[in-house]
PDB file of N, CA and C in Angstrom:
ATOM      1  N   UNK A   1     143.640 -85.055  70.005  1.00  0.00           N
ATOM      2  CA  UNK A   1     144.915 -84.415  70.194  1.00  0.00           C
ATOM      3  C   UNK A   1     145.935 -85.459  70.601  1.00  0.00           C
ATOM      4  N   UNK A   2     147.217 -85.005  69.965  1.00  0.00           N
ATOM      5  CA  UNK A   2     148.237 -86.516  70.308  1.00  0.00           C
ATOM      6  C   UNK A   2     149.031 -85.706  71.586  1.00  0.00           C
ATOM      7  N   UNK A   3     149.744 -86.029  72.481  1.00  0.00           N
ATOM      8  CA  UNK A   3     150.431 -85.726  73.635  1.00  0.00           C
ATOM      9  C   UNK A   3     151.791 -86.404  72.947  1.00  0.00           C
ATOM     10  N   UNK A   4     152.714 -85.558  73.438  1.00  0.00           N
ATOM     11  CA  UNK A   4     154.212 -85.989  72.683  1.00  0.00           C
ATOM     12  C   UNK A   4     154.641 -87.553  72.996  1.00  0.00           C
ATOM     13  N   UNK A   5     154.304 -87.500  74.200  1.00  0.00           N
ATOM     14  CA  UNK A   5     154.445 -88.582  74.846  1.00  0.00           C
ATOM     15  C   UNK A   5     153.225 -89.231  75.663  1.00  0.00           C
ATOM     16  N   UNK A   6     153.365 -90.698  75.677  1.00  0.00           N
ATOM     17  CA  UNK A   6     152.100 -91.285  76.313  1.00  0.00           C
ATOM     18  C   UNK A   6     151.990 -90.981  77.800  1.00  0.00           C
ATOM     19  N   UNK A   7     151.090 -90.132  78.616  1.00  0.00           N
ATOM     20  CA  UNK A   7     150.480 -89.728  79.048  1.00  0.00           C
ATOM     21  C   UNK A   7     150.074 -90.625  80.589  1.00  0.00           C
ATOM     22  N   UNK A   8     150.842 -90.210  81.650  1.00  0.00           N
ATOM     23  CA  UNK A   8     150.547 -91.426  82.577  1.00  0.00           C
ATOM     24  C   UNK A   8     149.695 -91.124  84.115  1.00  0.00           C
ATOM     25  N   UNK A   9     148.771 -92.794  83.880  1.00  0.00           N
ATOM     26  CA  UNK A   9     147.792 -92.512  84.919  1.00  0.00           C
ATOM     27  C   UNK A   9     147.666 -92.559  86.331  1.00  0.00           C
ATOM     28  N   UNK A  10     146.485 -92.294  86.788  1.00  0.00           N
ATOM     29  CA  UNK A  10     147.096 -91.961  88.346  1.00  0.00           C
ATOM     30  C   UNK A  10     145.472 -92.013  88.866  1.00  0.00           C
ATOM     31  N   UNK A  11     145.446 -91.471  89.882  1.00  0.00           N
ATOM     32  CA  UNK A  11     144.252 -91.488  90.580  1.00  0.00           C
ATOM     33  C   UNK A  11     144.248 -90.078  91.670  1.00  0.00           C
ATOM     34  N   UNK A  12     142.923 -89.250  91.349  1.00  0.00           N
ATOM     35  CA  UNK A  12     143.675 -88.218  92.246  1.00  0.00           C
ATOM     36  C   UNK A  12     143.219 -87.826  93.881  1.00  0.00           C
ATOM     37  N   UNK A  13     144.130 -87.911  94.321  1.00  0.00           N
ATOM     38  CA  UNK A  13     143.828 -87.735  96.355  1.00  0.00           C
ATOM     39  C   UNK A  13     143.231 -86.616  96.697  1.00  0.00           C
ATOM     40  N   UNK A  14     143.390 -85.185  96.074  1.00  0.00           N
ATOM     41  CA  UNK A  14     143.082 -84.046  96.491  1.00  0.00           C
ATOM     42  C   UNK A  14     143.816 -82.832  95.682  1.00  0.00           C
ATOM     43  N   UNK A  15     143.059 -81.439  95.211  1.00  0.00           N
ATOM     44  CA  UNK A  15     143.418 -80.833  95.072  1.00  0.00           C
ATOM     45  C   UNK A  15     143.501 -79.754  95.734  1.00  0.00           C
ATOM     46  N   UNK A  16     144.246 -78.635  95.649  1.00  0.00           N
ATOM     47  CA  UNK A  16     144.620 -77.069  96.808  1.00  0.00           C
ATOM     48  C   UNK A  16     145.477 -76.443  96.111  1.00  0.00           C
ATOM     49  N   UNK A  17     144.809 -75.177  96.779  1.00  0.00           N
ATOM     50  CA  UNK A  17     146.326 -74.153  96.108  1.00  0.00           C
ATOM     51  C   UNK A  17     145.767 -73.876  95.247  1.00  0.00           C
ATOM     52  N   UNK A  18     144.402 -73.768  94.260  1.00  0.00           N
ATOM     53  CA  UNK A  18     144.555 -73.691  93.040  1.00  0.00           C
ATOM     54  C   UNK A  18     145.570 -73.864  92.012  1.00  0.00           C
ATOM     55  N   UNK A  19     146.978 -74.634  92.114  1.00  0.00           N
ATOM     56  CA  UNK A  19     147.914 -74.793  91.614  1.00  0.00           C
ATOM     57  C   UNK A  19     148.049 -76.522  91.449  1.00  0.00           C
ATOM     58  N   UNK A  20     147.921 -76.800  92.346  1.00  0.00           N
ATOM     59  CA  UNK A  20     148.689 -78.074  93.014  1.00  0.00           C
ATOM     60  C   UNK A  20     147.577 -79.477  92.960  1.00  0.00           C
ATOM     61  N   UNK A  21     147.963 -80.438  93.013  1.00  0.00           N
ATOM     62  CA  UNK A  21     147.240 -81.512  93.156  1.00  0.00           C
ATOM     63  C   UNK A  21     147.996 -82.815  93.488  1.00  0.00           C
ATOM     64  N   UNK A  22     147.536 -83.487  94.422  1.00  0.00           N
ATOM     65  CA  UNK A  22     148.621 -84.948  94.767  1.00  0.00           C
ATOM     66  C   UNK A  22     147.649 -85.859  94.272  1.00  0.00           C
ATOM     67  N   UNK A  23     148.607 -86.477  93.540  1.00  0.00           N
ATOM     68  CA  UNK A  23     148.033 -87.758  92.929  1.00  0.00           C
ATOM     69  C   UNK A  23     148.611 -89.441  92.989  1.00  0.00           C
ATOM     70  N   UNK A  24     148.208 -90.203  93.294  1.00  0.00           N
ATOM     71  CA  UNK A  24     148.522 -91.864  93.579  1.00  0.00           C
ATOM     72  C   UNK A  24     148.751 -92.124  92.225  1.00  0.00           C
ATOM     73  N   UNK A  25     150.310 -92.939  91.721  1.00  0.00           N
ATOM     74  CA  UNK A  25     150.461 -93.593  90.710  1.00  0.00           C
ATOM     75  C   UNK A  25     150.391 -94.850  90.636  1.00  0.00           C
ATOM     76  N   UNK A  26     150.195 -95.355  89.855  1.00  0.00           N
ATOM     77  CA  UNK A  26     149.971 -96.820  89.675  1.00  0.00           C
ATOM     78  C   UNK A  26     150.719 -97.786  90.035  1.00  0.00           C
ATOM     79  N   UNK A  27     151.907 -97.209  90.563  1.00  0.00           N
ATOM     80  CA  UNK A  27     152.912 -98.335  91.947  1.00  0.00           C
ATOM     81  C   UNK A  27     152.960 -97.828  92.889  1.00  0.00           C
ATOM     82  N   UNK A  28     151.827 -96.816  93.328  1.00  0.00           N
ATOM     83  CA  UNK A  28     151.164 -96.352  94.724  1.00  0.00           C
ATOM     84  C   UNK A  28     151.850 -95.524  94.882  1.00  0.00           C
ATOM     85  N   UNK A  29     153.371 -95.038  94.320  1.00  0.00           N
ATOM     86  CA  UNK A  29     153.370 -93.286  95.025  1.00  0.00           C
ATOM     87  C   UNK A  29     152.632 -92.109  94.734  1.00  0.00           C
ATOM     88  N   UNK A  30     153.198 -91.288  95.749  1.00  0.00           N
ATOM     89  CA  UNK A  30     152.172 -90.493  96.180  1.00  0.00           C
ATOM     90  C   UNK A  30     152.746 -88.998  95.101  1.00  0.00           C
ATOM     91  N   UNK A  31     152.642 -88.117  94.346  1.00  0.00           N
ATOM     92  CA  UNK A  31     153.110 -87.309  93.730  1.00  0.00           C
ATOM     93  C   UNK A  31     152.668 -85.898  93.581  1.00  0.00           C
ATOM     94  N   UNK A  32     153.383 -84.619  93.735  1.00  0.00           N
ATOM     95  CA  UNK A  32     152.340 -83.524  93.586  1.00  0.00           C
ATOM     96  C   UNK A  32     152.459 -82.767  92.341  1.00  0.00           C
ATOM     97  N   UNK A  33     151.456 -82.598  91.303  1.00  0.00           N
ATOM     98  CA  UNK A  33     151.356 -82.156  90.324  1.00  0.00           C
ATOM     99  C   UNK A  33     150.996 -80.674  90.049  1.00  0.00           C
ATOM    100  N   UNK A  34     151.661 -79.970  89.155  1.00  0.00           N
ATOM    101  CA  UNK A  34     151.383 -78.913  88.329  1.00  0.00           C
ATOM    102  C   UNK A  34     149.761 -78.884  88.054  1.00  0.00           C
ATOM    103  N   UNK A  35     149.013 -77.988  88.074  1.00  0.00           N
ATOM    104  CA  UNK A  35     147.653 -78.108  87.510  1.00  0.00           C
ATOM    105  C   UNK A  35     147.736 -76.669  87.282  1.00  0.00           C
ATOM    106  N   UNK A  36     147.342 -76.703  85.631  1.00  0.00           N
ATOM    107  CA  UNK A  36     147.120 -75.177  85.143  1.00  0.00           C
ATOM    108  C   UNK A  36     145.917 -74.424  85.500  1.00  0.00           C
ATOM    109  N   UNK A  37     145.170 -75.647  85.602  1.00  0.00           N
ATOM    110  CA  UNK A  37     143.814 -74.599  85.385  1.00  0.00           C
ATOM    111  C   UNK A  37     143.447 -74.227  87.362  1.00  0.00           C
ATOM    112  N   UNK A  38     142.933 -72.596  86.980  1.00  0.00           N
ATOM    113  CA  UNK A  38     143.027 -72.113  87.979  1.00  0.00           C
ATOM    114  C   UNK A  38     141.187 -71.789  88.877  1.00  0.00           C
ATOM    115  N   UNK A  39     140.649 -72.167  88.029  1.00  0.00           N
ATOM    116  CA  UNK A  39     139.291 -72.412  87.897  1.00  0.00           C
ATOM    117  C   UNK A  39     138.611 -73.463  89.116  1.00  0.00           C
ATOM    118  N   UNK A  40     137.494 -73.516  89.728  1.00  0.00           N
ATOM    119  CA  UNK A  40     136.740 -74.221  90.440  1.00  0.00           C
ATOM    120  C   UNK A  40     136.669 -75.803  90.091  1.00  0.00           C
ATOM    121  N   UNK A  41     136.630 -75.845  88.806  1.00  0.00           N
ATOM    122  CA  UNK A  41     136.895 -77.394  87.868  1.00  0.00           C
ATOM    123  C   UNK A  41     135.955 -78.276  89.054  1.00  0.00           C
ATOM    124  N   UNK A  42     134.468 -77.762  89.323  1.00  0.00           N
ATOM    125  CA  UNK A  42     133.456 -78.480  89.681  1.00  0.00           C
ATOM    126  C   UNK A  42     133.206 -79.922  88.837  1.00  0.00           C
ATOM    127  N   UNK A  43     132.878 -80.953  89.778  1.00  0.00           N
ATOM    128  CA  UNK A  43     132.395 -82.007  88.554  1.00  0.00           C
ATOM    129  C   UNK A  43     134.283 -82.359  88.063  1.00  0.00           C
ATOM    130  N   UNK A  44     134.859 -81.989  88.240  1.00  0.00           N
ATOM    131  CA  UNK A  44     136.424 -82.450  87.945  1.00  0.00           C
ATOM    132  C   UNK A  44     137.393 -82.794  88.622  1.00  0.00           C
ATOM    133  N   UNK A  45     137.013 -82.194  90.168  1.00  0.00           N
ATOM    134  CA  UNK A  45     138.213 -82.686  90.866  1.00  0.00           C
ATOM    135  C   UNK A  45     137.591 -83.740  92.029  1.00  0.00           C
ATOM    136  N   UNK A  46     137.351 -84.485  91.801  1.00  0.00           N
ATOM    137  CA  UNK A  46     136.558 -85.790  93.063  1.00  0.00           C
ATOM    138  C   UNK A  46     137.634 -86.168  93.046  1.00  0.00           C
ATOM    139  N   UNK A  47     138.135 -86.051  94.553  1.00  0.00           N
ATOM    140  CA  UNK A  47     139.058 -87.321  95.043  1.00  0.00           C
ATOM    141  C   UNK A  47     138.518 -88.687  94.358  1.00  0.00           C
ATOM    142  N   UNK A  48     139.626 -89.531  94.034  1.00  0.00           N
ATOM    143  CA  UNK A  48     139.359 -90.935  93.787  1.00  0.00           C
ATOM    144  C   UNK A  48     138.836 -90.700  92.040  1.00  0.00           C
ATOM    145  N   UNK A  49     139.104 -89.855  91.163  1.00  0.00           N
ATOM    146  CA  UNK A  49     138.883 -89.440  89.801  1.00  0.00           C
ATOM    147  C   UNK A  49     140.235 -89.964  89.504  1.00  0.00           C
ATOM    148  N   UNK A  50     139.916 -90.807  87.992  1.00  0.00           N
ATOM    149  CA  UNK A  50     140.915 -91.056  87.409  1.00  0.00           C
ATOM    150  C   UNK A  50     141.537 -90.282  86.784  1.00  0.00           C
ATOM    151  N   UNK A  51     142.978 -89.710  86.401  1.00  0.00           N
ATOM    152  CA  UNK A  51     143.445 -88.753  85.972  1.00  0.00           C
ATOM    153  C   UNK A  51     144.451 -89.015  84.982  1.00  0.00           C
ATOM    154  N   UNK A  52     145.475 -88.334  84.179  1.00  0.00           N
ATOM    155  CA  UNK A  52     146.180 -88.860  83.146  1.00  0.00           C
ATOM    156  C   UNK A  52     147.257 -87.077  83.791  1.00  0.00           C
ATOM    157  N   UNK A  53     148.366 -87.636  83.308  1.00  0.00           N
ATOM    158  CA  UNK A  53     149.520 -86.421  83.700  1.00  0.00           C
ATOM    159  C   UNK A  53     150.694 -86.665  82.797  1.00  0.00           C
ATOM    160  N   UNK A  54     151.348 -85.658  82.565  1.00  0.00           N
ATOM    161  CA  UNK A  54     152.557 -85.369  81.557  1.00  0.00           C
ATOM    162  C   UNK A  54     153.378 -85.241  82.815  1.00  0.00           C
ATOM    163  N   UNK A  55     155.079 -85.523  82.317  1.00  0.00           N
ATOM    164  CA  UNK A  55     156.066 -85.280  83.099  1.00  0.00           C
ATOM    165  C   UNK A  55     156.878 -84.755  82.383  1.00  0.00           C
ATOM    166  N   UNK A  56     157.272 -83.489  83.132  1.00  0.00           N
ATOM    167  CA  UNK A  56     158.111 -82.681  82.414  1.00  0.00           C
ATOM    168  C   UNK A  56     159.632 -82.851  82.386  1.00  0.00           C
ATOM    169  N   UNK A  57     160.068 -82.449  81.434  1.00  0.00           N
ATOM    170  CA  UNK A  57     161.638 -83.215  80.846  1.00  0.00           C
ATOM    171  C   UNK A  57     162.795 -81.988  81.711  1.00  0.00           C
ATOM    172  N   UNK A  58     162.178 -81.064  82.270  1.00  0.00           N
ATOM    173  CA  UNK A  58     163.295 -79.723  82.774  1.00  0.00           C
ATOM    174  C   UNK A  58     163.399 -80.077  84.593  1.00  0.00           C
ATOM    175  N   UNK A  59     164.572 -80.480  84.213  1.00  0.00           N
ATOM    176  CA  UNK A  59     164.690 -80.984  85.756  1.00  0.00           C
ATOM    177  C   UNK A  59     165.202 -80.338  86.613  1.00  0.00           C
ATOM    178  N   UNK A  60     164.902 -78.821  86.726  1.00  0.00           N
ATOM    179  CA  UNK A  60     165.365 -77.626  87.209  1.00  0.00           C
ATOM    180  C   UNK A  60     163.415 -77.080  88.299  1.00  0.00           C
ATOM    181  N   UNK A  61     162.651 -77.753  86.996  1.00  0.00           N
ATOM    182  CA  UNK A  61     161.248 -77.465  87.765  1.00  0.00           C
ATOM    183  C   UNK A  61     160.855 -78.046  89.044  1.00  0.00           C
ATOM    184  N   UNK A  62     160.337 -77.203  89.831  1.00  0.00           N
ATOM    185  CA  UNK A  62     159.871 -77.672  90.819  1.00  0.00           C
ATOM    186  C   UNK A  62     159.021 -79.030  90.735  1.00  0.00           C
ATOM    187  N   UNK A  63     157.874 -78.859  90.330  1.00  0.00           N
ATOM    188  CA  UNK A  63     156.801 -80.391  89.884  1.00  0.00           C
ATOM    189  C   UNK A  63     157.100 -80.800  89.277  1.00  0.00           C
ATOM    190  N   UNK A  64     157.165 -81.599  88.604  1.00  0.00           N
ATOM    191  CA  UNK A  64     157.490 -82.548  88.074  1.00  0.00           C
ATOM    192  C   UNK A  64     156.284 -83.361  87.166  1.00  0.00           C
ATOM    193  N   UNK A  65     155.337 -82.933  87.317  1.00  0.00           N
ATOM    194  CA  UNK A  65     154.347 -83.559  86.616  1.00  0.00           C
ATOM    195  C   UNK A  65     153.293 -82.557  86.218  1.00  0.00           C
ATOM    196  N   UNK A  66     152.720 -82.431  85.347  1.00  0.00           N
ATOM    197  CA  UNK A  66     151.269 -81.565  84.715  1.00  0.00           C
ATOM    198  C   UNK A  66     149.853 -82.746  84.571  1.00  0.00           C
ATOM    199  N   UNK A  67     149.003 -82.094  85.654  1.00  0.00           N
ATOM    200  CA  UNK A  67     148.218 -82.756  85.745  1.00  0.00           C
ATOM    201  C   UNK A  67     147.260 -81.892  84.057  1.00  0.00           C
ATOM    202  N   UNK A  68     146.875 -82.910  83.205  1.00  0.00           N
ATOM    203  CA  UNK A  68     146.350 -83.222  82.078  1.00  0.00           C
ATOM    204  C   UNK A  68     144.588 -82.868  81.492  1.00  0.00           C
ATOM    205  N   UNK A  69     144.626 -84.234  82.146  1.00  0.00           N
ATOM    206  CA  UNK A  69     143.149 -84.842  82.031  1.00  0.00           C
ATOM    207  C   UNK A  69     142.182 -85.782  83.112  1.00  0.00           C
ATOM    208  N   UNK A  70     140.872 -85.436  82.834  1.00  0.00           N
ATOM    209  CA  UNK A  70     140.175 -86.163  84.422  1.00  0.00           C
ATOM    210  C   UNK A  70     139.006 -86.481  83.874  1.00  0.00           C
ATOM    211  N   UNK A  71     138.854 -88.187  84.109  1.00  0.00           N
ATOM    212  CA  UNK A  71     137.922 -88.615  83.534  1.00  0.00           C
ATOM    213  C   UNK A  71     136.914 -88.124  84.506  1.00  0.00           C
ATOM    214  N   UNK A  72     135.945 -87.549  84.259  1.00  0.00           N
ATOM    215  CA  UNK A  72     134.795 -87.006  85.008  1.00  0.00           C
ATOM    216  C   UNK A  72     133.722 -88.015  85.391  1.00  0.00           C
ATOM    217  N   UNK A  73     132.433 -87.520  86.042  1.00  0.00           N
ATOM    218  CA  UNK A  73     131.177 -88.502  86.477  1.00  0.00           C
ATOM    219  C   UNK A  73     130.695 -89.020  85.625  1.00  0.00           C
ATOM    220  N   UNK A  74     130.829 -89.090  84.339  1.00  0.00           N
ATOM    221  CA  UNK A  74     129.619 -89.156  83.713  1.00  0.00           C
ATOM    222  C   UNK A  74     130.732 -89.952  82.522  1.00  0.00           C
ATOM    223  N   UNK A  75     131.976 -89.956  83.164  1.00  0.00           N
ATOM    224  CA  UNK A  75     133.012 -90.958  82.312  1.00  0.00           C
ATOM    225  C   UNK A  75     133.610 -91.120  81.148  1.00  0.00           C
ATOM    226  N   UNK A  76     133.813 -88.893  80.834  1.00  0.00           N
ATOM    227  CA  UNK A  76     134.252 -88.622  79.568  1.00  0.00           C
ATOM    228  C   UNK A  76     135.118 -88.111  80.162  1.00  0.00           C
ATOM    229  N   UNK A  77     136.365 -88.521  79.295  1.00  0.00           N
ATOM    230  CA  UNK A  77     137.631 -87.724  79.747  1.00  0.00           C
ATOM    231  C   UNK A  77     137.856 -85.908  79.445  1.00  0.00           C
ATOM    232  N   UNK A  78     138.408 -85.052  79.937  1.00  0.00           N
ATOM    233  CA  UNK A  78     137.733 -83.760  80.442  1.00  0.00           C
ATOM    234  C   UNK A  78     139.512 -83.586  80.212  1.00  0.00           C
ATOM    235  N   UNK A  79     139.944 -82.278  78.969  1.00  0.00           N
ATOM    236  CA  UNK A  79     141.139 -81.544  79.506  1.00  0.00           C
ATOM    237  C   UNK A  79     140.895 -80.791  79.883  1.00  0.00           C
ATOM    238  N   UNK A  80     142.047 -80.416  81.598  1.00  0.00           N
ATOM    239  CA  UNK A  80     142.044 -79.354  82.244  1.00  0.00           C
ATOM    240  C   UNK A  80     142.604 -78.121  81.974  1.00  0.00           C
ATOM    241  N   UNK A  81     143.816 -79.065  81.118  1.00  0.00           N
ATOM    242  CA  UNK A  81     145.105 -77.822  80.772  1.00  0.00           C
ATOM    243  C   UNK A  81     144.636 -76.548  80.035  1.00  0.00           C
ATOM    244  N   UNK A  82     144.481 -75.594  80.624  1.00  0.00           N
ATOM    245  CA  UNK A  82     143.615 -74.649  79.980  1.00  0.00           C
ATOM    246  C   UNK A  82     144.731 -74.260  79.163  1.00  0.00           C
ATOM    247  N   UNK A  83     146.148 -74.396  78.732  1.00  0.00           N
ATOM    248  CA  UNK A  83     147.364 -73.970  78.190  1.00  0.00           C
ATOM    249  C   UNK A  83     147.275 -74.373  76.446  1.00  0.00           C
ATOM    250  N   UNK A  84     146.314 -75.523  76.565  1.00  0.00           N
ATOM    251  CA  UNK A  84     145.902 -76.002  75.304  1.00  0.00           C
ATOM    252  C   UNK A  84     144.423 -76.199  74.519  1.00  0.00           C
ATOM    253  N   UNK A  85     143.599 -75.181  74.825  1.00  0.00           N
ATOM    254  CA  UNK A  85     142.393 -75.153  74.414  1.00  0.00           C
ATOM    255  C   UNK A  85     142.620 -74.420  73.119  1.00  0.00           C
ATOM    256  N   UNK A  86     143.735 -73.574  72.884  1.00  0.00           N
ATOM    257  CA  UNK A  86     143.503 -73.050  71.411  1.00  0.00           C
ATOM    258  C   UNK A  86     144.423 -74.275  70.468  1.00  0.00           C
ATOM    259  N   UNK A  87     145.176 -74.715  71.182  1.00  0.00           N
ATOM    260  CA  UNK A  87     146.033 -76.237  70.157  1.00  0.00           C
ATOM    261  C   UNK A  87     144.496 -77.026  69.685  1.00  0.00           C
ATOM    262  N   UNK A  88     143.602 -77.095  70.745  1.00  0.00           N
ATOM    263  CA  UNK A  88     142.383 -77.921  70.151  1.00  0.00           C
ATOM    264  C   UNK A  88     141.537 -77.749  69.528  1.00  0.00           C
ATOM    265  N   UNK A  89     141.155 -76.647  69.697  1.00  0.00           N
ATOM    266  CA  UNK A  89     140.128 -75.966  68.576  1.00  0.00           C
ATOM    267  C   UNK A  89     140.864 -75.910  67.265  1.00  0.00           C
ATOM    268  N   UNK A  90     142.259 -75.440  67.090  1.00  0.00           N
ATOM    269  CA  UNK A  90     142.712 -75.493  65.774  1.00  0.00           C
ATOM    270  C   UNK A  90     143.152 -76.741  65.159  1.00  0.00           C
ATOM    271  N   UNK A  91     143.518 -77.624  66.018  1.00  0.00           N
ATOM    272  CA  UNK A  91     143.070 -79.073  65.509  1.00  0.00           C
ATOM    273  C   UNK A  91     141.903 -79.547  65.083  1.00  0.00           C
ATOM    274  N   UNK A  92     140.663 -79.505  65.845  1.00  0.00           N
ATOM    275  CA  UNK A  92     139.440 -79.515  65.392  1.00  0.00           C
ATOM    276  C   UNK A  92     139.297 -78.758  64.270  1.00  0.00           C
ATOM    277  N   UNK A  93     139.405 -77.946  64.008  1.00  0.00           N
ATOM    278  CA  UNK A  93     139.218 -77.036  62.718  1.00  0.00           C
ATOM    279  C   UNK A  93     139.254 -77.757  61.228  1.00  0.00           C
ATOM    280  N   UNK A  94     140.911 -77.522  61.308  1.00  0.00           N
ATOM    281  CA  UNK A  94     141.503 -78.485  60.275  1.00  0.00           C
ATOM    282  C   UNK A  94     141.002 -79.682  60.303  1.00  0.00           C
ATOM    283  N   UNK A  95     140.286 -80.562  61.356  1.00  0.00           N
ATOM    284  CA  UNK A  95     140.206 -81.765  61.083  1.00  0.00           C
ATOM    285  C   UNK A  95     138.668 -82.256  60.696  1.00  0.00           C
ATOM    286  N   UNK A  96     138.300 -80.628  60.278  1.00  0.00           N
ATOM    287  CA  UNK A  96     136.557 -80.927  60.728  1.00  0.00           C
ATOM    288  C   UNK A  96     136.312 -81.233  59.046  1.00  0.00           C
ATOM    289  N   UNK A  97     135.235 -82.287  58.727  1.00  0.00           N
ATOM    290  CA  UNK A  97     134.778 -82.907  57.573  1.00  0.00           C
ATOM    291  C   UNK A  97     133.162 -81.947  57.277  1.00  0.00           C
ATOM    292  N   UNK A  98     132.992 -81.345  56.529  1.00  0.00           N
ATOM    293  CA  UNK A  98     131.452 -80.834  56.060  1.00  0.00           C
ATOM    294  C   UNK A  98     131.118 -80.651  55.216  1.00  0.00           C
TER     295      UNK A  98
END
């Protein structure tokens, strides 16, 4: 899947709220992100998990950032955004060779 825009990384401190997540950017600030998925996301949210986040262009929104993707334990990158699981499957679809 392509992201409109390149996709920026971070490292994540903690999640709460089932909403929310603060994450360390790569010139050390500290930031709190949008997270769609509302789910337990076991195995996904370890403090100190590398993460990838969109920033949103409506500068009326509260966050400012959508937390994305989280490279997991086992060191496959993992989307959270549950907002786009049917964009992927129908990408996969079309893109499937058999």
């Amino acid at each position: 899947m392509q992201y409109a825009e390149t996709l920026i990384p971070g490292v994540l401190i903690k999640r709460y709220k089932r909403f929310l997540a603060d994450v360390r950017l790569a010139n050390g600030r500290v930031i709190t992100a949008h997270t769609a998925n509302t789910g337990a996301m076991r195995g996904c949210a370890k403090p100190g998990s590398a993460v990838r986040l969109s920033h949103a262009k409506n500068p009326k929104r509260k966050y400012h950032y959508s937390w994305e993707m989280v490279q997991a334990e086992n060191a496959h990158w993992v989307g959270i955004n549950t907002g786009l699981s049917n964009v992927l499957v129908k990408e996969a679809v079309q893109n499937a060779t058999v």
